[in-house]
Protein backbone atom coordinates (compact mmCIF):
# COMPACT_ATOMS: atom_id res chain seq x y z
CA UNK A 1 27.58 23.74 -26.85
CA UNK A 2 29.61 23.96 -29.98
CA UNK A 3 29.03 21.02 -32.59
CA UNK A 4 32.23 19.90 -34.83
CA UNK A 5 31.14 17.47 -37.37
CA UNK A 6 33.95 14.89 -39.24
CA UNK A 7 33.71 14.98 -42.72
CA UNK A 8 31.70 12.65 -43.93
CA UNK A 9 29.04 13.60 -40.71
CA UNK A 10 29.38 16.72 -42.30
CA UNK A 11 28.98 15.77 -45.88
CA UNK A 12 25.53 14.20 -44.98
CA UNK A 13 24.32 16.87 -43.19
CA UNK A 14 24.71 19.52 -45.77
CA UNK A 15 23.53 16.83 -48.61
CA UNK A 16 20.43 16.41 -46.24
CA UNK A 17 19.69 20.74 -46.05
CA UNK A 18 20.66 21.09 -49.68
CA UNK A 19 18.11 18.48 -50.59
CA UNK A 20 15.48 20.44 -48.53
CA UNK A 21 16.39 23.82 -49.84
CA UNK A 22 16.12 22.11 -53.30
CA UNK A 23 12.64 20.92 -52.27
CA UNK A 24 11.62 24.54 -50.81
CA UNK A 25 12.35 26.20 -53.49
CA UNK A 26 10.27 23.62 -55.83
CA UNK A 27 7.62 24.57 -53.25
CA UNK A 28 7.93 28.27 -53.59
CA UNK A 29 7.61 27.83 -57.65
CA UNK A 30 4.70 25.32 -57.36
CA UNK A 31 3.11 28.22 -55.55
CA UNK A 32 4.01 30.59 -57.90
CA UNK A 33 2.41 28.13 -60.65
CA UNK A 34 -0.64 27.66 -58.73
CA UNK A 35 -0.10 24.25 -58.80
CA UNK A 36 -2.32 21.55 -57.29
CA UNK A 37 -2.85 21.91 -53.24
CA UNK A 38 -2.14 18.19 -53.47
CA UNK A 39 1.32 18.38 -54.99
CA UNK A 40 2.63 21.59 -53.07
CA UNK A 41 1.44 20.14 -49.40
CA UNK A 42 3.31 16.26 -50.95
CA UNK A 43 6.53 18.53 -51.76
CA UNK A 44 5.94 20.58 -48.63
CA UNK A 45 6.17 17.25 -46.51
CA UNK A 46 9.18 15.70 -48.13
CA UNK A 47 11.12 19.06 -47.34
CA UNK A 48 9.68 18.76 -44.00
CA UNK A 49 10.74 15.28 -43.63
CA UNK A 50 14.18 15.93 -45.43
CA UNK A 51 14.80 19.13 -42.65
CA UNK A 52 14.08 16.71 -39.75
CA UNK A 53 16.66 13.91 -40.78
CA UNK A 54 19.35 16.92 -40.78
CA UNK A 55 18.15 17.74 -37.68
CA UNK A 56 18.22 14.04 -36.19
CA UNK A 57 21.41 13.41 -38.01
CA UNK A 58 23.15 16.40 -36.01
CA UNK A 59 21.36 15.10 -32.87
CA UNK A 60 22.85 11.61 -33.43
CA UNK A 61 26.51 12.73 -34.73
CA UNK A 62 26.85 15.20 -31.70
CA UNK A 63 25.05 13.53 -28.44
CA UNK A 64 28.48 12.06 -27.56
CA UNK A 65 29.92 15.50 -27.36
CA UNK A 66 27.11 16.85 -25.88
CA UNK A 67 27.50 14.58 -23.10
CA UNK A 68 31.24 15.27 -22.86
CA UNK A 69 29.99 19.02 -22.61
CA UNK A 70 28.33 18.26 -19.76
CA UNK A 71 30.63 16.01 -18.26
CA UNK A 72 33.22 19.09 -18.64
CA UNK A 73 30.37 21.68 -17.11
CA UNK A 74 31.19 19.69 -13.29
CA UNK A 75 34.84 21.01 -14.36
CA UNK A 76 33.92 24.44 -15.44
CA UNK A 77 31.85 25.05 -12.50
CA UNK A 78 28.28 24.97 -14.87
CA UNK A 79 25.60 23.07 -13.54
CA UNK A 80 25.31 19.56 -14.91
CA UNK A 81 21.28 19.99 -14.63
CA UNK A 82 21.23 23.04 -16.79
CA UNK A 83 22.99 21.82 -19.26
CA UNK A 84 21.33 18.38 -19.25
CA UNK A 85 17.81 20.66 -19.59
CA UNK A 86 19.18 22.44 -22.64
CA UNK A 87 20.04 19.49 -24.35
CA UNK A 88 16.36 17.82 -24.02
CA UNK A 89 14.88 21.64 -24.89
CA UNK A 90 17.05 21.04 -28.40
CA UNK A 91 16.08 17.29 -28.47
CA UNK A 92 12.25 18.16 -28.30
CA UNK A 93 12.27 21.20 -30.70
CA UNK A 94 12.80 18.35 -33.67
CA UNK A 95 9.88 16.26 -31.64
């Protein structure tokens, strides 16, 4: 399953992983530091938080695709089933 994200889809998506590798990398410095446990794991979680929204906001741009994906697997000859499992094995890795 290829995903093609519009422009602005797009524009969110790589605001959303830019904020997070912004975020990582304060983490990785805090570290360095030897900042307060308290402040790395609160910057830990908001790059946590700011990776799953990517995540959810690919999920959400591209589920209509997906479907049509497997809607065009009957035509391809794939099996609708397999497909169908794949796409709940990606939905459940963001769980």
């Amino acid at each position: 399953m290829e995903l093609d994200l519009a422009g602005a889809e797009l524009k969110a998506v790589l605001n959303r992983l830019r904020r997070a590798q912004g975020q990582i990398s304060g983490v990785i410095r805090m570290i360095e530091e030897g900042r307060d446990c308290e402040e790395v794991v609160t910057q830990l979680a908001a790059a946590s938080r700011a990776l799953d929204r990517a995540g959810f906001a690919i999920i959400a741009t591209g589920l209509q695709q997906c479907l049509t994906d497997i809607e065009g697997g009957r035509k391809n000859g794939e099996d609708p089933e397999a497909m169908r499992a794949r796409l709940e094995k990606l939905f459940l890795s963001l769980a």
